[in-house]
C-alpha atoms as a PDB file:
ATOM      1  CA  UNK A   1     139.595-124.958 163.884  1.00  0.00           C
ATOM      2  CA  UNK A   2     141.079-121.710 162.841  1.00  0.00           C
ATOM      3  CA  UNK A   3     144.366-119.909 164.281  1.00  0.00           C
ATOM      4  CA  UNK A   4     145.952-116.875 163.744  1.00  0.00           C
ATOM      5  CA  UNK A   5     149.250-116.281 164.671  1.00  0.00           C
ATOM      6  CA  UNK A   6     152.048-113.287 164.290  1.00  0.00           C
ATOM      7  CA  UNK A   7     155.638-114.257 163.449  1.00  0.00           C
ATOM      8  CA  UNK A   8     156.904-114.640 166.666  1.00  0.00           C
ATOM      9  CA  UNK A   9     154.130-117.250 167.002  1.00  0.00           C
ATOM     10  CA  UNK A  10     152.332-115.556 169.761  1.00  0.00           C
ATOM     11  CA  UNK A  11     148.072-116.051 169.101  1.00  0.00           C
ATOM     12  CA  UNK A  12     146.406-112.975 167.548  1.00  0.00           C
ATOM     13  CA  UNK A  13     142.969-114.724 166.692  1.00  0.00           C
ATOM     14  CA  UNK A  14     140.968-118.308 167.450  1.00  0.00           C
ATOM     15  CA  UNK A  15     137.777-119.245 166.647  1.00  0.00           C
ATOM     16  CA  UNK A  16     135.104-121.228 168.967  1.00  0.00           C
ATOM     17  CA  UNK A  17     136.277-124.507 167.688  1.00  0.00           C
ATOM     18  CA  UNK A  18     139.370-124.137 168.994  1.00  0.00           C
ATOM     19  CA  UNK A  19     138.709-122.586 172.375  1.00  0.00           C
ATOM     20  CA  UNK A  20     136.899-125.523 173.076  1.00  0.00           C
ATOM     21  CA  UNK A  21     139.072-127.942 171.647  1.00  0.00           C
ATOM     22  CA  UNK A  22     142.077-126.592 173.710  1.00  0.00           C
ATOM     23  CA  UNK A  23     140.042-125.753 176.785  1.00  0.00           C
ATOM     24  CA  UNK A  24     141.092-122.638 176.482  1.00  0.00           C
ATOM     25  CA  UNK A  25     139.620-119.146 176.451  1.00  0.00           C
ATOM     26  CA  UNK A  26     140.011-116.818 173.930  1.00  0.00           C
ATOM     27  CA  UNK A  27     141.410-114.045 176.125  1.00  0.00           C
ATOM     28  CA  UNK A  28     143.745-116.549 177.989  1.00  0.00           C
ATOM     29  CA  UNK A  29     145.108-117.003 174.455  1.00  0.00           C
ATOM     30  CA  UNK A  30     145.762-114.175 172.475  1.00  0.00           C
ATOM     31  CA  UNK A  31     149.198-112.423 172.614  1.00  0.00           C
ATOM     32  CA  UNK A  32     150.544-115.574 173.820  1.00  0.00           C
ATOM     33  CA  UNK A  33     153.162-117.673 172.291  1.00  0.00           C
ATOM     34  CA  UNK A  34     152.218-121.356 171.486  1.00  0.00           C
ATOM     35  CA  UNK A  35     155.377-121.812 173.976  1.00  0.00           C
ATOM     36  CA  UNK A  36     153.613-120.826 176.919  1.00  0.00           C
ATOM     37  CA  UNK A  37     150.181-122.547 175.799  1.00  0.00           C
ATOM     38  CA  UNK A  38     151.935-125.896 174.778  1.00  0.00           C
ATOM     39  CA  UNK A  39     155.207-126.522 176.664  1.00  0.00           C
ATOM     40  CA  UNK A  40     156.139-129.275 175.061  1.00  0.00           C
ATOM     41  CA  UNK A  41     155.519-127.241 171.357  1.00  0.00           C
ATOM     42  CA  UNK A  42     159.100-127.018 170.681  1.00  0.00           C
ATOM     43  CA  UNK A  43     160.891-128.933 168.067  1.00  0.00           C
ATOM     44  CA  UNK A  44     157.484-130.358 167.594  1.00  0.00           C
ATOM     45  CA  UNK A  45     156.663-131.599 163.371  1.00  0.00           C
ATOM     46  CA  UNK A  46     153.823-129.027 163.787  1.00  0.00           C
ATOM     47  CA  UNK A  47     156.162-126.012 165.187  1.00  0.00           C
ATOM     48  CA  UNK A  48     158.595-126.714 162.552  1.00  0.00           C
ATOM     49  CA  UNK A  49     155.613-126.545 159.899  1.00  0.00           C
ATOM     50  CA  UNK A  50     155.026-123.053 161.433  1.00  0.00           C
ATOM     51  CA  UNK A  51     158.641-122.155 160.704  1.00  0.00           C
ATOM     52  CA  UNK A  52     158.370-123.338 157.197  1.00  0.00           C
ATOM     53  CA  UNK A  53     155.280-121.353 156.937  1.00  0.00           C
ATOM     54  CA  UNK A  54     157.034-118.199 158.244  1.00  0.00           C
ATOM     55  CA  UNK A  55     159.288-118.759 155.097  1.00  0.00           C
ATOM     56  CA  UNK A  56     156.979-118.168 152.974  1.00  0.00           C
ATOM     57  CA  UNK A  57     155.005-121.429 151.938  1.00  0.00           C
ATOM     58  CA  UNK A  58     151.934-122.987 152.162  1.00  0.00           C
ATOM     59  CA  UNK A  59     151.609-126.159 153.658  1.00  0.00           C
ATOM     60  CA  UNK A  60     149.308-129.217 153.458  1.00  0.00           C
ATOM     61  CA  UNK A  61     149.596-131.888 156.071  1.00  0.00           C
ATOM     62  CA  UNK A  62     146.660-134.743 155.332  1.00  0.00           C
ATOM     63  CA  UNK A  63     147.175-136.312 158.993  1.00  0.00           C
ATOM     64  CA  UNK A  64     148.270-134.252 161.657  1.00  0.00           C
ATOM     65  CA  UNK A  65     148.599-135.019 164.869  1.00  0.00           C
ATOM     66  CA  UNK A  66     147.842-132.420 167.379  1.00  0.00           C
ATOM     67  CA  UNK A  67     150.216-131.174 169.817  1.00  0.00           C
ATOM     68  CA  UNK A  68     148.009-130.667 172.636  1.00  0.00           C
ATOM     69  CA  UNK A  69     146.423-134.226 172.116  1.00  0.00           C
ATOM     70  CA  UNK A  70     148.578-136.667 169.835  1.00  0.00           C
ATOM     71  CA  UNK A  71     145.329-138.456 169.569  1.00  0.00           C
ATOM     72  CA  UNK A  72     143.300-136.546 167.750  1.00  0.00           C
ATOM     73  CA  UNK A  73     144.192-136.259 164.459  1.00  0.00           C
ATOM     74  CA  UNK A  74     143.586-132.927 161.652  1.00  0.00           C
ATOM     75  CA  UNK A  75     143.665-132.372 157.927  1.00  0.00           C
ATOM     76  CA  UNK A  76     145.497-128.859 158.133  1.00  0.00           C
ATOM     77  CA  UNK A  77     146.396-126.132 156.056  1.00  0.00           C
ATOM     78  CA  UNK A  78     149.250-123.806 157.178  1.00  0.00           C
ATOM     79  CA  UNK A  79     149.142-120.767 155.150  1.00  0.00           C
ATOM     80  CA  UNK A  80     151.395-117.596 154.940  1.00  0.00           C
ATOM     81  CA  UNK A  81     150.172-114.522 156.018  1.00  0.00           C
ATOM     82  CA  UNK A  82     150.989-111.187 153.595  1.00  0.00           C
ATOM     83  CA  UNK A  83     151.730-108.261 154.117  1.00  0.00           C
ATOM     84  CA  UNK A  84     153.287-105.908 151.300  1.00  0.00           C
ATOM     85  CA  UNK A  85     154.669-108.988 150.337  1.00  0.00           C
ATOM     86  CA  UNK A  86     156.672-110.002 153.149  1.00  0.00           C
ATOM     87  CA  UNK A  87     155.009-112.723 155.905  1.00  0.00           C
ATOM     88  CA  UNK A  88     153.923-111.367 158.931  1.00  0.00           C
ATOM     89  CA  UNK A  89     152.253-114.477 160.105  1.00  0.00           C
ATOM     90  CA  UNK A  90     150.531-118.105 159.564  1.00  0.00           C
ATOM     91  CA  UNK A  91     146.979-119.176 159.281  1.00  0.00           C
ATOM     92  CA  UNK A  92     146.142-122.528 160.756  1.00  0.00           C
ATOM     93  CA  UNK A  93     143.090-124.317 159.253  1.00  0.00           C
ATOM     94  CA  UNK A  94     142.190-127.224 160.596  1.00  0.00           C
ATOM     95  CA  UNK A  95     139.774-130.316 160.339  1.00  0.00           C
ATOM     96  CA  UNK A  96     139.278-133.176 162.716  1.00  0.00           C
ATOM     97  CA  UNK A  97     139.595-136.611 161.257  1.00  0.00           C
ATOM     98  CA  UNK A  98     140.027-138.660 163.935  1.00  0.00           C
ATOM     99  CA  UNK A  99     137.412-140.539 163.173  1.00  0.00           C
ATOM    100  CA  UNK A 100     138.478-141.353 159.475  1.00  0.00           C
ATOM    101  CA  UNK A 101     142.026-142.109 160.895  1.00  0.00           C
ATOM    102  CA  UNK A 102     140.686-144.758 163.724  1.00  0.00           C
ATOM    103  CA  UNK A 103     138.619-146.208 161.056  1.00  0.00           C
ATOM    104  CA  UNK A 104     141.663-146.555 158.604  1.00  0.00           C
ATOM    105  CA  UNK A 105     143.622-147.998 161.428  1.00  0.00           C
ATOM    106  CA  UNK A 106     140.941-150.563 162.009  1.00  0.00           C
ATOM    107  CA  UNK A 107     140.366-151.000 158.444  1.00  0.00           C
ATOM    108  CA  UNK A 108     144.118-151.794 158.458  1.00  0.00           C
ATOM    109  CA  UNK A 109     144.275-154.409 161.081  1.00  0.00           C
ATOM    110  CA  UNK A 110     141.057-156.290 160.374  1.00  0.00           C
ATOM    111  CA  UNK A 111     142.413-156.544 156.265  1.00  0.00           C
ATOM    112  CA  UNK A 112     145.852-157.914 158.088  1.00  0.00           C
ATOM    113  CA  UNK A 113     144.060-160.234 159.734  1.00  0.00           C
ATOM    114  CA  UNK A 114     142.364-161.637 156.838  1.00  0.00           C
ATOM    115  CA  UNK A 115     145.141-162.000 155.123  1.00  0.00           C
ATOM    116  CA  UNK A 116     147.134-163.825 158.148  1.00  0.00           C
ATOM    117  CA  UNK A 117     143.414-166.026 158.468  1.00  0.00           C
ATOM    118  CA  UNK A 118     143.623-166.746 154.158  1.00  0.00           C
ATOM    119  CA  UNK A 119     147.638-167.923 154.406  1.00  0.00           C
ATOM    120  CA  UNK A 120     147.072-170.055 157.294  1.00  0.00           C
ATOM    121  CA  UNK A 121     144.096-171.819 156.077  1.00  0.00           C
ATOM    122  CA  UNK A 122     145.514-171.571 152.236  1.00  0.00           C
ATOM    123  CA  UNK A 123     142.227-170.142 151.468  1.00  0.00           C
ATOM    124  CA  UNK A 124     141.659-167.582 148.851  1.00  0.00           C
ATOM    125  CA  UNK A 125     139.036-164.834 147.751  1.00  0.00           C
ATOM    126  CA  UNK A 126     138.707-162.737 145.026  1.00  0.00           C
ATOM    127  CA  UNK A 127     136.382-160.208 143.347  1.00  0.00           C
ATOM    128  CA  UNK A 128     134.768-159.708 139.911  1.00  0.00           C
ATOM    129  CA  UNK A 129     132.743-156.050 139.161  1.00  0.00           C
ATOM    130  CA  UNK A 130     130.703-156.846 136.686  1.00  0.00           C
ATOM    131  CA  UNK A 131     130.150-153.355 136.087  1.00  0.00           C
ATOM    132  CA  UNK A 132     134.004-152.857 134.702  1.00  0.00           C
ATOM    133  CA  UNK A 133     135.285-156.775 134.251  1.00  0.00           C
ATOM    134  CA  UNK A 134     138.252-155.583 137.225  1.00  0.00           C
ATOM    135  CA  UNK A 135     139.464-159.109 139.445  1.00  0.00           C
ATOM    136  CA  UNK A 136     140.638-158.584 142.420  1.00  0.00           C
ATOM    137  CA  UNK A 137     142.754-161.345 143.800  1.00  0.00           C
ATOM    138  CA  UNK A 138     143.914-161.642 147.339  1.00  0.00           C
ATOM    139  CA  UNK A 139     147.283-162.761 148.135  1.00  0.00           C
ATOM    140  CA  UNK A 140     147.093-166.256 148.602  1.00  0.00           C
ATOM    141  CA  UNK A 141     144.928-166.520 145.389  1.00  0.00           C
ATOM    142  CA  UNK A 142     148.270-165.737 143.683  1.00  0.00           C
ATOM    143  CA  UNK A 143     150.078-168.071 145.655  1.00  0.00           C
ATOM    144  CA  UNK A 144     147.175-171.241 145.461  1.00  0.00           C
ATOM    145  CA  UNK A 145     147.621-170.628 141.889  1.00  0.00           C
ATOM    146  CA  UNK A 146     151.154-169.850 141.530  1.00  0.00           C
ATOM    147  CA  UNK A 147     150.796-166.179 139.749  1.00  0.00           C
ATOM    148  CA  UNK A 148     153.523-164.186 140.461  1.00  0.00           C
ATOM    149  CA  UNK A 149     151.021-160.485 142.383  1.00  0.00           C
ATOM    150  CA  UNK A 150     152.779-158.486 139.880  1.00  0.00           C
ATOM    151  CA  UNK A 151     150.613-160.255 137.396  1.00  0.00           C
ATOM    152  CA  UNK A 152     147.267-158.675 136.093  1.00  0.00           C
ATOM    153  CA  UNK A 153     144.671-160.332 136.850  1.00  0.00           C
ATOM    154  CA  UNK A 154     141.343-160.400 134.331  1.00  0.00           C
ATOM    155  CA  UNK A 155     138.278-162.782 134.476  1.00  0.00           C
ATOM    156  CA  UNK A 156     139.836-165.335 131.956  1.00  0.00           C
ATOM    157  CA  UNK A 157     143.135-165.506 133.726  1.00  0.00           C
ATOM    158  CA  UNK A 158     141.260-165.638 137.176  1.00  0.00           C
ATOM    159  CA  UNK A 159     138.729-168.624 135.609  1.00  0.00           C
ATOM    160  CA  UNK A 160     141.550-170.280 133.142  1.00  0.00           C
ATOM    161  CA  UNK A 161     143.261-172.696 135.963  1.00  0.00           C
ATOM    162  CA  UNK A 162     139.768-173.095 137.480  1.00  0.00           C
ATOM    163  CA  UNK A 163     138.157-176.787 137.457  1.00  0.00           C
ATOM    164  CA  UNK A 164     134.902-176.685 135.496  1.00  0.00           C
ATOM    165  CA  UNK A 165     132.969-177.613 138.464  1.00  0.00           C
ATOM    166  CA  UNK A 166     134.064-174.550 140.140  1.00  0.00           C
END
């Protein structure tokens, strides 16, 4: 998605992407302020990033919710717009992750889980890439064999304690 705006924040140029993605016609955008479009804009993280923006710096925000939709979710740049060296307005690049961020979430919760699932049963896993030696212990792996999860981990460490039958 890509948004131009002046200093007093009012649209001056939006690109397909965004029309769609804020239901919104071009012409029923531009000259307006993002006040008028989004009500509720004000005070907002994202209206405050503006601001900053209008100050002169460029801005990076990984995970961004959007105002119009808090959940859908943007990698965006803000970026100062120059004019004879003074900033006469902001450039909004954006990129939807949603998707990533949902799957982070869930990546989140089912790990949690696991973990929760490992204590309970006092259970334990760990991993061994062959490729670089790295061990990868899990949490109750430190605590079955009583390894503070500060300490590093390497296949002799991770096999040492380990009954030969194992």
């Amino acid at each position: 998605l890509i948004v131009v705006m002046d200093r007093d924040l009012k649209f001056l140029a939006v690109n397909k992407p965004f029309e769609d993605f804020a239901n919104r016609s071009r012409t029923s955008l531009i000259s307006r302020e993002i006040f008028e479009v989004y009500g509720g804009a004000r005070g907002t993280p994202q209206v405050l990033l503006l601001e900053k923006v209008l100050r002169g710096e460029r801005v990076h925000v990984k995970a961004n919710p959007s105002i119009a939709r808090p959940d859908v979710w943007f990698d965006t740049h803000y970026v100062p717009l120059m004019i004879n060296e003074k900033v006469e307005g902001v450039m909004v690049l954006s990129r939807d992750i949603t998707d990533i961020i949902k799957s982070e979430r869930d990546l989140a919760n089912v790990n949690r889980q696991l973990q929760e699932a490992q204590h309970l049963s006092k259970l334990g896993s760990w991993e061994w890439d062959l490729g670089t030696g790295t061990v990868i212990w899990s949490d109750e792996m430190y605590h079955i064999y009583g390894y503070d999860v500060r300490f590093p981990v390497d296949f002799v460490k991770a096999t040492e304690r380990m009954s030969p039958a194992d």
